[in-house]
C-alpha atoms as a PDB file:
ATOM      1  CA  UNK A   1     159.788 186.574 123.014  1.00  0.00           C
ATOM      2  CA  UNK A   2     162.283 185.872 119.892  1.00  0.00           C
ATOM      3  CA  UNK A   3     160.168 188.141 117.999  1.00  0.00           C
ATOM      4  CA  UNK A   4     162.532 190.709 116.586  1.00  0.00           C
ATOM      5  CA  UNK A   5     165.647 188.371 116.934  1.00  0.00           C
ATOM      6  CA  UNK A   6     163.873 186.320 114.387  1.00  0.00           C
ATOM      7  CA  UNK A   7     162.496 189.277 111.725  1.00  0.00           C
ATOM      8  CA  UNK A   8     167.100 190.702 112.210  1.00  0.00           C
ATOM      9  CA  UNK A   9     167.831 187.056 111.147  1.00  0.00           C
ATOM     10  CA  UNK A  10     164.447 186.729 108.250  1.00  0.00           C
ATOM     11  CA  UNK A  11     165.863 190.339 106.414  1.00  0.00           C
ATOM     12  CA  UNK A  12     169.628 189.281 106.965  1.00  0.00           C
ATOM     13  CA  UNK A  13     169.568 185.604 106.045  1.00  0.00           C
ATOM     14  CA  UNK A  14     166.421 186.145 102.932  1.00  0.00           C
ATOM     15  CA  UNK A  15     167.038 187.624  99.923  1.00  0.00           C
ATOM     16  CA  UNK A  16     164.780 190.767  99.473  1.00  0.00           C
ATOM     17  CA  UNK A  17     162.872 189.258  97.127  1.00  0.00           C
ATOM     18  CA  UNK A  18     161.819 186.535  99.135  1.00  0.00           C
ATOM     19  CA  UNK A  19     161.129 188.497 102.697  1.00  0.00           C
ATOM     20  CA  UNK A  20     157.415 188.612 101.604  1.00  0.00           C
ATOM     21  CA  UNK A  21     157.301 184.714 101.039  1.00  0.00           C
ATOM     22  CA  UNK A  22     159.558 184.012 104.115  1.00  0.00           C
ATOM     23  CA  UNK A  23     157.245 186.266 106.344  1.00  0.00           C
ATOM     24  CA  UNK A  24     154.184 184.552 104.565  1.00  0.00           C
ATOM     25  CA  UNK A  25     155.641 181.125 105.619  1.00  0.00           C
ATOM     26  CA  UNK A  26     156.754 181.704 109.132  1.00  0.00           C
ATOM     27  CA  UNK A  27     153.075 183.323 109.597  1.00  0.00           C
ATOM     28  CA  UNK A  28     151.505 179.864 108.700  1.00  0.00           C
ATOM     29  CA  UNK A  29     153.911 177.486 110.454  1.00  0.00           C
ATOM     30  CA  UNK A  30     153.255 179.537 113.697  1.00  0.00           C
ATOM     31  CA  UNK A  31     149.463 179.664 113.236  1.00  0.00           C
ATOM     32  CA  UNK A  32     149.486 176.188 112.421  1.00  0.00           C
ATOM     33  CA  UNK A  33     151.525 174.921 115.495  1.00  0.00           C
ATOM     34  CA  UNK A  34     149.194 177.133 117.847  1.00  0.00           C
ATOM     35  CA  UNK A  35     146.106 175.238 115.583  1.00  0.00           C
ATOM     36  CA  UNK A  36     147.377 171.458 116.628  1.00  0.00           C
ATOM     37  CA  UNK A  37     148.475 172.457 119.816  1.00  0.00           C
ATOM     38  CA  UNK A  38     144.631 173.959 120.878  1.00  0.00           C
ATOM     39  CA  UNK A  39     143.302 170.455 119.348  1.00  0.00           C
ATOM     40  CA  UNK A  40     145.405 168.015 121.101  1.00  0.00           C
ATOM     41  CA  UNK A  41     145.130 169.798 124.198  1.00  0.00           C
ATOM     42  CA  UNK A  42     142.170 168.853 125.562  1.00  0.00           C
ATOM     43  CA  UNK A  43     142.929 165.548 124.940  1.00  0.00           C
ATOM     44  CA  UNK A  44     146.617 165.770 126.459  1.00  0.00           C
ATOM     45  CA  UNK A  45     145.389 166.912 129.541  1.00  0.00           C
ATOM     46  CA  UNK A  46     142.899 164.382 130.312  1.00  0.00           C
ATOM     47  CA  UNK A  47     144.815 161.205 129.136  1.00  0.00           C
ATOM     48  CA  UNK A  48     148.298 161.719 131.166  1.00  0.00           C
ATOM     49  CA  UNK A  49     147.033 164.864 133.092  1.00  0.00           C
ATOM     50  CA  UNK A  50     148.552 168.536 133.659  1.00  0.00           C
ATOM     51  CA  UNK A  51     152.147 167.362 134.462  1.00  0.00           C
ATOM     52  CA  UNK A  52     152.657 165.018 131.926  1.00  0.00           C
ATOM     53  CA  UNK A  53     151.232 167.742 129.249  1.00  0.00           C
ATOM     54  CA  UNK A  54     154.025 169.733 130.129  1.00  0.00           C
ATOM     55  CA  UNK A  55     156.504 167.001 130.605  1.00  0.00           C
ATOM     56  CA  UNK A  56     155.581 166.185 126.875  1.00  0.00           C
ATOM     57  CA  UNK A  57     155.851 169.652 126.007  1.00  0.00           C
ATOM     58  CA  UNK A  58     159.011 170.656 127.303  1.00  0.00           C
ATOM     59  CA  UNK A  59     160.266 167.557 125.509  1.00  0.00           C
ATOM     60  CA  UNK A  60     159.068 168.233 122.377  1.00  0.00           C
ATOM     61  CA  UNK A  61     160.465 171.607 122.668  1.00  0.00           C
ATOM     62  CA  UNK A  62     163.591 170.523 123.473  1.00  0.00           C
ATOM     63  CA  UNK A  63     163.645 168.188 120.708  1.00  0.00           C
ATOM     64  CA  UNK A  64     162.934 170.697 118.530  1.00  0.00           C
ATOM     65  CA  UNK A  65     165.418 172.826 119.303  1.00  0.00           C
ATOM     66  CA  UNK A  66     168.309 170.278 119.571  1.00  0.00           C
ATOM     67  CA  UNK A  67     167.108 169.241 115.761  1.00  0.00           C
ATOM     68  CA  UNK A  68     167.406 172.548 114.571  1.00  0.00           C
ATOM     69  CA  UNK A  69     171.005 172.624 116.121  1.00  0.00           C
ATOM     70  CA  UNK A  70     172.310 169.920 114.124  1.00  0.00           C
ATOM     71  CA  UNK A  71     170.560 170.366 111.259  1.00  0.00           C
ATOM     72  CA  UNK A  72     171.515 174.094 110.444  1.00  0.00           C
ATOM     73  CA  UNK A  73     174.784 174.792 113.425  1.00  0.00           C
ATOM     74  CA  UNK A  74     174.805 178.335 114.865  1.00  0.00           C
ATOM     75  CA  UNK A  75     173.950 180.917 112.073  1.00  0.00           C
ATOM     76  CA  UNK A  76     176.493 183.935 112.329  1.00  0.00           C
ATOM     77  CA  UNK A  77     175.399 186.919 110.866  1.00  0.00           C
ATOM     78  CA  UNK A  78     177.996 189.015 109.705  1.00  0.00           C
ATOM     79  CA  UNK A  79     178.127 192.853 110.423  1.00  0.00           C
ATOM     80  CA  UNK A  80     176.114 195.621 108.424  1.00  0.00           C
END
């Protein structure tokens, strides 16, 4: 959905010489996410159910994103 809000911020924010590796490492940390997530899945669901899942999801989510908040602030990128 973020998809081309996050490669505007990658080439902004990266150095051109490390695009490649930034691209290379965002590719991984996606892939792995959607890796764990498929495995605990199936467990998820049948220990607290299908609501709880996505209780648990929407909080880690939100956690997530209220981490990456404090830790970096809004990122302003200035004009080309």
């Amino acid at each position: 959905m973020s998809d081309i809000t996050i490669a505007t911020l990658r080439q902004a924010l990266a150095a051109s010489a490390d695009t490649v590796a930034a691209m290379r490492a965002y590719m991984v940390m996606n892939n792995r996410g959607l890796l764990v997530g498929m495995l605990l899945a199936p467990g998820l669901f049948r220990g607290i159910g299908v609501a709880g899942t996505i209780c648990l999801c929407g909080m880690a989510i939100r956690f997530t994103g209220m981490t990456g908040m404090l830790r970096h602030g809004a990122v302003q990128v200035a004009p080309a």
